[in-house]
Protein backbone atom coordinates (compact mmCIF):
# COMPACT_ATOMS: atom_id res chain seq x y z
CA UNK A 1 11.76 81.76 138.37
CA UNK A 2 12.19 81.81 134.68
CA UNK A 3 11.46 84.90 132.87
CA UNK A 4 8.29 83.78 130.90
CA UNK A 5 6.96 82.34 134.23
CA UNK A 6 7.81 86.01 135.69
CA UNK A 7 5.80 87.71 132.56
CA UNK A 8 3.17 84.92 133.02
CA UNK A 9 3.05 86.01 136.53
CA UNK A 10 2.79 89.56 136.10
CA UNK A 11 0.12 89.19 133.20
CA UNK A 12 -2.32 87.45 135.92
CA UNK A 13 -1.42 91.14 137.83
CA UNK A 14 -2.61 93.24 134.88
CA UNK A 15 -6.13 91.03 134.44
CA UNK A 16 -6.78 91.01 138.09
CA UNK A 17 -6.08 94.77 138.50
CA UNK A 18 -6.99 96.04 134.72
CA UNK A 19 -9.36 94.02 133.62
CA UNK A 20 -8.04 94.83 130.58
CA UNK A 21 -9.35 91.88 129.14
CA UNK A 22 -6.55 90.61 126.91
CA UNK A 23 -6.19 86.95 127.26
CA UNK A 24 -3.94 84.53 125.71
CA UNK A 25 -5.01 82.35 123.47
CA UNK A 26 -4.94 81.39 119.96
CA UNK A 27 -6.87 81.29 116.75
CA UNK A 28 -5.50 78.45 114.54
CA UNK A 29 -3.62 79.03 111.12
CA UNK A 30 -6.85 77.52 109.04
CA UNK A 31 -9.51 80.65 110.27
CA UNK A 32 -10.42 82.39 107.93
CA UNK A 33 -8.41 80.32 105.21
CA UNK A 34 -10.49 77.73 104.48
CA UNK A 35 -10.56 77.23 100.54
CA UNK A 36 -13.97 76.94 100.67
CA UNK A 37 -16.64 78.91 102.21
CA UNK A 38 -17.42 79.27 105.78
CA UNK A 39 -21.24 78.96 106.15
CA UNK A 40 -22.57 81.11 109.18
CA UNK A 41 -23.06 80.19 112.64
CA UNK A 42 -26.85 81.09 111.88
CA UNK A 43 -27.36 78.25 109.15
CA UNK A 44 -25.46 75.48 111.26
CA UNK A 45 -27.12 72.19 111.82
CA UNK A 46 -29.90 72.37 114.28
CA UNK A 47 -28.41 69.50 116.30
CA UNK A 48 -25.59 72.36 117.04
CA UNK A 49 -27.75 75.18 117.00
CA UNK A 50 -30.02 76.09 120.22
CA UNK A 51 -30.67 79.30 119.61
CA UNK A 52 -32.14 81.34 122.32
CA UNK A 53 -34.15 84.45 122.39
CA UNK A 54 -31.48 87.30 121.77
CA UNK A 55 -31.86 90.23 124.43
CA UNK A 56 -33.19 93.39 123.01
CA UNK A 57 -29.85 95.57 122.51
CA UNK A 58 -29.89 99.01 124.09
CA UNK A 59 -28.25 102.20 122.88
CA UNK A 60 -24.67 102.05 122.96
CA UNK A 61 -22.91 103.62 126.19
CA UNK A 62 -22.31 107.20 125.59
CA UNK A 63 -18.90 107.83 127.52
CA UNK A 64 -16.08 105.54 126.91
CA UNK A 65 -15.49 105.10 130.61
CA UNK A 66 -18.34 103.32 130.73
CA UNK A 67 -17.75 100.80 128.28
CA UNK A 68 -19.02 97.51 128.62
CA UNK A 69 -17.28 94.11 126.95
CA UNK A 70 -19.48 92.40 124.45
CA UNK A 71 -16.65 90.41 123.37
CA UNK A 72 -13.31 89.69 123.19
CA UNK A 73 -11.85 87.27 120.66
CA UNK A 74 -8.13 86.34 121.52
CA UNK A 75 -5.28 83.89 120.80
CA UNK A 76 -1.94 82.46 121.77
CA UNK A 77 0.96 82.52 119.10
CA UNK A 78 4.34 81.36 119.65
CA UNK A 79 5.63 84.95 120.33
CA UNK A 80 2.87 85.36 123.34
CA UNK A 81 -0.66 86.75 123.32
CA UNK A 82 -2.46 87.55 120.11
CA UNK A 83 -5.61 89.94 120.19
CA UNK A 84 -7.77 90.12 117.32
CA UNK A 85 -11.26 92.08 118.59
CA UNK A 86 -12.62 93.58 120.80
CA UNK A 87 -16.00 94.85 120.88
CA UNK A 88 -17.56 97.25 123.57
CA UNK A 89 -21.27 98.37 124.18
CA UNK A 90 -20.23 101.80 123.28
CA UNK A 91 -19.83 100.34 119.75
CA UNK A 92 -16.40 100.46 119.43
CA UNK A 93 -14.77 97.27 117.64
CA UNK A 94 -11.18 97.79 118.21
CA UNK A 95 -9.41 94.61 115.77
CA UNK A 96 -5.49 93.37 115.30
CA UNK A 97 -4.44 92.06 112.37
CA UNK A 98 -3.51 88.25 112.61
CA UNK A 99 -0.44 88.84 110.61
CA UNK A 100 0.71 91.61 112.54
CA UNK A 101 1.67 93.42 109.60
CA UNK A 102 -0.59 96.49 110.47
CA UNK A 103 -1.22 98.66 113.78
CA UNK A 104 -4.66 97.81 115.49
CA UNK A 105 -7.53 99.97 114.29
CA UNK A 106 -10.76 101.07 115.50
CA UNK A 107 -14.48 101.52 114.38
CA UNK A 108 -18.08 101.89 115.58
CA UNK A 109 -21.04 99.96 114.96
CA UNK A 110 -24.68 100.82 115.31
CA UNK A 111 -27.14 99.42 118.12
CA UNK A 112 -28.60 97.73 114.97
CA UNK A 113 -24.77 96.24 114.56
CA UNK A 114 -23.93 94.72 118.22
CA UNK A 115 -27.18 93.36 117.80
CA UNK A 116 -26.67 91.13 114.67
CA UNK A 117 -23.24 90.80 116.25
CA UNK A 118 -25.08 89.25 119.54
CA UNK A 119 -27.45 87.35 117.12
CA UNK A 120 -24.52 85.48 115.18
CA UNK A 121 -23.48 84.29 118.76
CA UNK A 122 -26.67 83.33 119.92
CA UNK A 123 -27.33 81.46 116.85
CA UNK A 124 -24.52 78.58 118.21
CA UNK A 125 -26.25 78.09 121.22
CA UNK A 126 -22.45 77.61 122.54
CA UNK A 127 -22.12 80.99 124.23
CA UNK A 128 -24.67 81.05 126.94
CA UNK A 129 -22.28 79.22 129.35
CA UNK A 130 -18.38 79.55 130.12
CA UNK A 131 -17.24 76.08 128.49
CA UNK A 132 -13.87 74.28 127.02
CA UNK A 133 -14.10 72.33 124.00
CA UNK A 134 -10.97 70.24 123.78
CA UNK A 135 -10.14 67.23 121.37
CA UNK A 136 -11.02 63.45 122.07
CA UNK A 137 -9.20 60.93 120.82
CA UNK A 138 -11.32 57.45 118.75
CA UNK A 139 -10.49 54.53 120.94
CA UNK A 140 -7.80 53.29 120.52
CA UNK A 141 -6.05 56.58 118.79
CA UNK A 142 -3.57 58.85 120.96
CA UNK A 143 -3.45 62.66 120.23
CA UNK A 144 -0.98 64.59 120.56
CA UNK A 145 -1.14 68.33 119.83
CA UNK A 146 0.39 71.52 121.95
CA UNK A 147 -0.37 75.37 122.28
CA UNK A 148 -3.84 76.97 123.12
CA UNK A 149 -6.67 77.25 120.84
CA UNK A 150 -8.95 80.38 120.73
CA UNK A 151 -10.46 81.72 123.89
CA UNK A 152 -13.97 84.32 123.60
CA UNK A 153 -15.27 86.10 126.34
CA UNK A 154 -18.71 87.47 126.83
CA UNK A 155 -19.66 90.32 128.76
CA UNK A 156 -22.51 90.17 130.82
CA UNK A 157 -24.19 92.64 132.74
CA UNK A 158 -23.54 92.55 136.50
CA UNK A 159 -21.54 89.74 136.46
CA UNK A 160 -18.13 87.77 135.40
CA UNK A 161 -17.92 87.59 131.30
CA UNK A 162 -18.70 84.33 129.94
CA UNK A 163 -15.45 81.93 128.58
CA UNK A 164 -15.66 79.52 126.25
CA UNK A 165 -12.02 78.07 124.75
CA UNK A 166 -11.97 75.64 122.32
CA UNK A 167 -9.35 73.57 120.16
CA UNK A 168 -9.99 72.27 116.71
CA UNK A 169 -7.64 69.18 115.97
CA UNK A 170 -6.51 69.43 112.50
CA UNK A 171 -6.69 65.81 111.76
CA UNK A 172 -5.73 63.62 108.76
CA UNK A 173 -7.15 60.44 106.80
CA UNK A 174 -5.54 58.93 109.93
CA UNK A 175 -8.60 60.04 112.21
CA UNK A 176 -7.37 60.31 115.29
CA UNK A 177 -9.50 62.34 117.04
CA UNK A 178 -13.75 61.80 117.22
CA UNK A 179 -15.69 64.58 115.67
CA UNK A 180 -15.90 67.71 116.83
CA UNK A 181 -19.24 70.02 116.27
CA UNK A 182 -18.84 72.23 118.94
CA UNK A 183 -15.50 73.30 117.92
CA UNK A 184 -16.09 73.39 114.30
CA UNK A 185 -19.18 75.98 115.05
CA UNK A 186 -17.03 77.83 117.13
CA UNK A 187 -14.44 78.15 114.58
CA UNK A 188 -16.95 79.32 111.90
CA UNK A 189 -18.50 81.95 114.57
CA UNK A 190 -14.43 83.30 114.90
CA UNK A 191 -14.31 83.38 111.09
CA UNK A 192 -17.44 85.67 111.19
CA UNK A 193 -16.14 87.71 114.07
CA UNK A 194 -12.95 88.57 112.37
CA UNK A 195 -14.56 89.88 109.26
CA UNK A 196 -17.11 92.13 110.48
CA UNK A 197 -16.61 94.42 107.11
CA UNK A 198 -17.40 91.37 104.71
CA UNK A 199 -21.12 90.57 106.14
CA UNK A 200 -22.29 93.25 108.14
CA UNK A 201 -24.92 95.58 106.12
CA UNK A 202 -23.67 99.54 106.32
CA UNK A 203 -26.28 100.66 108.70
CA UNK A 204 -24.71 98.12 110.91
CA UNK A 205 -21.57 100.63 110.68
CA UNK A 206 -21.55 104.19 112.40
CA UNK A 207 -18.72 105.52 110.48
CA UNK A 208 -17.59 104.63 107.25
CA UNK A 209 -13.96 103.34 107.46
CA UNK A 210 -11.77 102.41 110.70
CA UNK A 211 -9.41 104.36 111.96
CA UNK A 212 -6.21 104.08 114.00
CA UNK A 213 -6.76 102.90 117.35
CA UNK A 214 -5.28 105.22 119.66
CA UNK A 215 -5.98 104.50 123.47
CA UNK A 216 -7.35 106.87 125.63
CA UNK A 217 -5.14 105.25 128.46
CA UNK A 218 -3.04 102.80 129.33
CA UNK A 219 -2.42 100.34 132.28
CA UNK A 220 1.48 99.93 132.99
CA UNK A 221 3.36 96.79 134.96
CA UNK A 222 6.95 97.28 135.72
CA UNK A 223 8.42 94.40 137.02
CA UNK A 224 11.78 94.35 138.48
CA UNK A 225 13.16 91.00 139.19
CA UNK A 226 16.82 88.78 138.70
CA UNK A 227 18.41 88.51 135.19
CA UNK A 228 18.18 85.68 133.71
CA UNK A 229 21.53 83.78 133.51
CA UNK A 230 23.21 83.98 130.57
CA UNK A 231 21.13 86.36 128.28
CA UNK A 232 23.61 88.99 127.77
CA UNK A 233 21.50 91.21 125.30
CA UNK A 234 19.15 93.03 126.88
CA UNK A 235 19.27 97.31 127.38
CA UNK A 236 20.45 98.98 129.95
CA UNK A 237 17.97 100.94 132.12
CA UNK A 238 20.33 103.99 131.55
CA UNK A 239 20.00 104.30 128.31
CA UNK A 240 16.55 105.04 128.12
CA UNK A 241 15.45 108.58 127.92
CA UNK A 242 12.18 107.68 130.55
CA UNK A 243 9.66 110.48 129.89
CA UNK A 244 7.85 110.30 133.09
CA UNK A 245 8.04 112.82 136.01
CA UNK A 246 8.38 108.80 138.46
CA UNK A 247 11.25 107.34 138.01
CA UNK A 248 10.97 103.52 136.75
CA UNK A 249 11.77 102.13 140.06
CA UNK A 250 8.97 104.17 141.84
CA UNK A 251 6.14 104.42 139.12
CA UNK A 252 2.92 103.26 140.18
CA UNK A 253 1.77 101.03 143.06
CA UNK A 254 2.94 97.54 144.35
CA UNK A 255 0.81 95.15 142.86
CA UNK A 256 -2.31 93.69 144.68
CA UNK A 257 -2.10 90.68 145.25
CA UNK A 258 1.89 91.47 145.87
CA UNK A 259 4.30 89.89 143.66
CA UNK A 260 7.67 90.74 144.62
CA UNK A 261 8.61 93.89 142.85
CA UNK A 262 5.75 94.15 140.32
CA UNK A 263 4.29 97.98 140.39
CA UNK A 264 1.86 98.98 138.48
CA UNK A 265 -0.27 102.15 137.62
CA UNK A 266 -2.72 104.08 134.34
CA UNK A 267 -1.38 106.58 132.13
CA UNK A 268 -3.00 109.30 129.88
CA UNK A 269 -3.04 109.02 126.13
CA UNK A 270 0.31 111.28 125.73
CA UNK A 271 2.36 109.63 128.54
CA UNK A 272 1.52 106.15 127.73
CA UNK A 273 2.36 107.26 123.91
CA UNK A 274 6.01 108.84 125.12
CA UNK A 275 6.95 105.46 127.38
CA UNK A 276 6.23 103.33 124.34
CA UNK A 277 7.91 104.91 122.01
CA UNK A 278 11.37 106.03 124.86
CA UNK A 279 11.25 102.17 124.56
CA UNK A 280 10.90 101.39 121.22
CA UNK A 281 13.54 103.91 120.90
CA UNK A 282 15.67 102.22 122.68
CA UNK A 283 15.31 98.76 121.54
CA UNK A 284 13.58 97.43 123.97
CA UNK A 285 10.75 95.92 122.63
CA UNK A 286 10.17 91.71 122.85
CA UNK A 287 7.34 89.29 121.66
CA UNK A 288 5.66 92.58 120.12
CA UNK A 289 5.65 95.39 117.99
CA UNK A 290 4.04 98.33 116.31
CA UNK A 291 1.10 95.50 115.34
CA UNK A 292 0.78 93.84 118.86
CA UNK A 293 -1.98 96.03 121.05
CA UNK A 294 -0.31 95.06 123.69
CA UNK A 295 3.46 96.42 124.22
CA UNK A 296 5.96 93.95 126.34
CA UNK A 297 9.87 95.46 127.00
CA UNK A 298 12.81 94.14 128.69
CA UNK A 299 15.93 96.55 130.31
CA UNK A 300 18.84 95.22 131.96
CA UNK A 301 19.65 96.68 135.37
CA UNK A 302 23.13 96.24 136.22
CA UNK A 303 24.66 92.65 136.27
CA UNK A 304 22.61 91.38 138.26
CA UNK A 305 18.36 92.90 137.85
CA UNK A 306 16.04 93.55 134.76
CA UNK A 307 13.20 95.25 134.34
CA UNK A 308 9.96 93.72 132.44
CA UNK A 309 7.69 96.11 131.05
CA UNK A 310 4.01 95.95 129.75
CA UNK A 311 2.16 98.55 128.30
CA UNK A 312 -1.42 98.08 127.44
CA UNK A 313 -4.83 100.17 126.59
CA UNK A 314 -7.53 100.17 129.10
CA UNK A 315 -11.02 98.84 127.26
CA UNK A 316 -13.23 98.48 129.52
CA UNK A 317 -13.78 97.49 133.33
CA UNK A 318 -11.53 100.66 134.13
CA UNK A 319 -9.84 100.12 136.98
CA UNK A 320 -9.70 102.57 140.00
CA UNK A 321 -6.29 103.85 139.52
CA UNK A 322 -7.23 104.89 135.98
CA UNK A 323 -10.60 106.46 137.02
């Protein structure tokens, strides 16, 4: 099994047990940069636009255990998953930056906020129902296109969130594909989502400016497994300082549904903190960095095993190990 298949693999571990909500997925390079503006979801054509009666929005959750998904808004980039927001019924909006230049902050918003937030999804009449929007091709034409397009989840109370993926095809005076409304609305809603600040009136904000995000805690997979052939580079086990009282080989719990040697377990704020940055430290980071929300690391043990690491903050849907 080749290593992404492995880290493929243990990512379905971390959603089934975490429900962490991070999915992979991408947002394409034109969001948010089109040279012209992107009207709102709200002022769409009506033949896109069934708007539906948008639930009353109660008070945000007071404890952060008991934080609820609105949303999630997530991509896939060459390098592996790419969040960009989250936001919970607490109020918390916790947002990447798609350049990954900057760490993942964190803000609240009003009642008065999730609700416009709600509103500007209800307003496409494309989020009521999990659904996947993919490119067609005019007769005749033959598309050809690769990678993932966006992927937003809804919460919804009592039951599994909502999905709806789409893929806009960035086509040419060739026209090869047939048009595609859904998409396109989709696409402007994801623009809207990922600038919050720009449209959103203040009273819509409970605190002035975001902050760092810092994680209250943090769901851990350790997978140990065979190194892959020829890929000489990785670090050794033994030179990490591990911070933890468990040793890597014995933190945690075996995954459920087993796979192989996958263990996995919830850290505190401080310990998840010290095993990110032992790693970093040692140079063990892959596919992500100071920017990425979550944290994926790779240590050699011996000639013959590695270790493949994932650190990543619980949001919501805690699960019972972190409880």
């Amino acid at each position: 099994m080749t290593l992404m298949i492995r880290i493929a693999a243990v990512g379905a571990v971390v959603a089934i047990a975490a429900f962490i909500g991070l999915q992979v997925s991408t947002l394409p390079d034109n969001i948010g940069a089109s040279p012209t503006p992107i009207p709102s979801p709200s002022v769409l054509p009506s033949a896109l636009a069934a708007p539906s009666v948008v639930p009353e929005s109660a008070e945000p959750s007071a404890e952060p255990s008991a934080a609820a998904l609105v949303l999630e808004l997530s991509g896939a980039g060459e390098a592996g998953p790419l969040h960009l927001i989250t936001i919970l019924d607490d109020g918390r909006v916790i947002s990447s930056d798609p350049f990954r230049v900057s760490p993942p902050t964190e803000r609240r918003l009003t009642a008065e906020g999730i609700q416009l937030v709600r509103g500007e999804m209800a307003a496409t009449g494309l989020t009521e129902t999990s659904a996947n929007y993919l490119p067609a091709a005019n007769p005749g034409e033959e598309l050809v296109y690769g990678g993932a397009g966006p992927v937003l989840h809804i919460g919804q109370a009592g039951g599994d969130p909502i999905v709806v993926n789409w893929y806009l095809f960035a086509d040419t005076e060739l026209d090869l594909a047939a048009p595609q409304p859904e998409a396109e609305a989709l696409e402007a809603l994801a623009a809207r989502l990922t600038t919050l600040e720009d449209w959103l009136p203040a009273s819509a904000w409970a605190d002035a400016t975001a902050d760092p995000f810092e994680p209250e805690r943090y769901f851990m997979s350790i997978d140990q497994q065979p190194r892959v052939p020829g890929e000489d580079g990785y670090v050794e086990v033994t030179s990490v300082s591990w911070p933890l009282e468990e040793g890597i080989d014995v933190f945690g719990e075996l995954s459920d549904p087993p796979i192989d040697a996958v263990r996995y377990g919830c850290l505190g704020a401080a310990d998840g903190r010290a095993v990110i940055e032992a790693l970093e430290s040692a140079g063990a980071g892959i596919l992500s960095d100071q920017a990425s929300l979550v944290r994926d690391f790779i240590l050699g043990d011996g000639p013959d095993l590695m270790y493949s690491i994932t650190v990543s903050p619980v949001l919501y849907d805690v699960p019972p190990s972190c409880r």
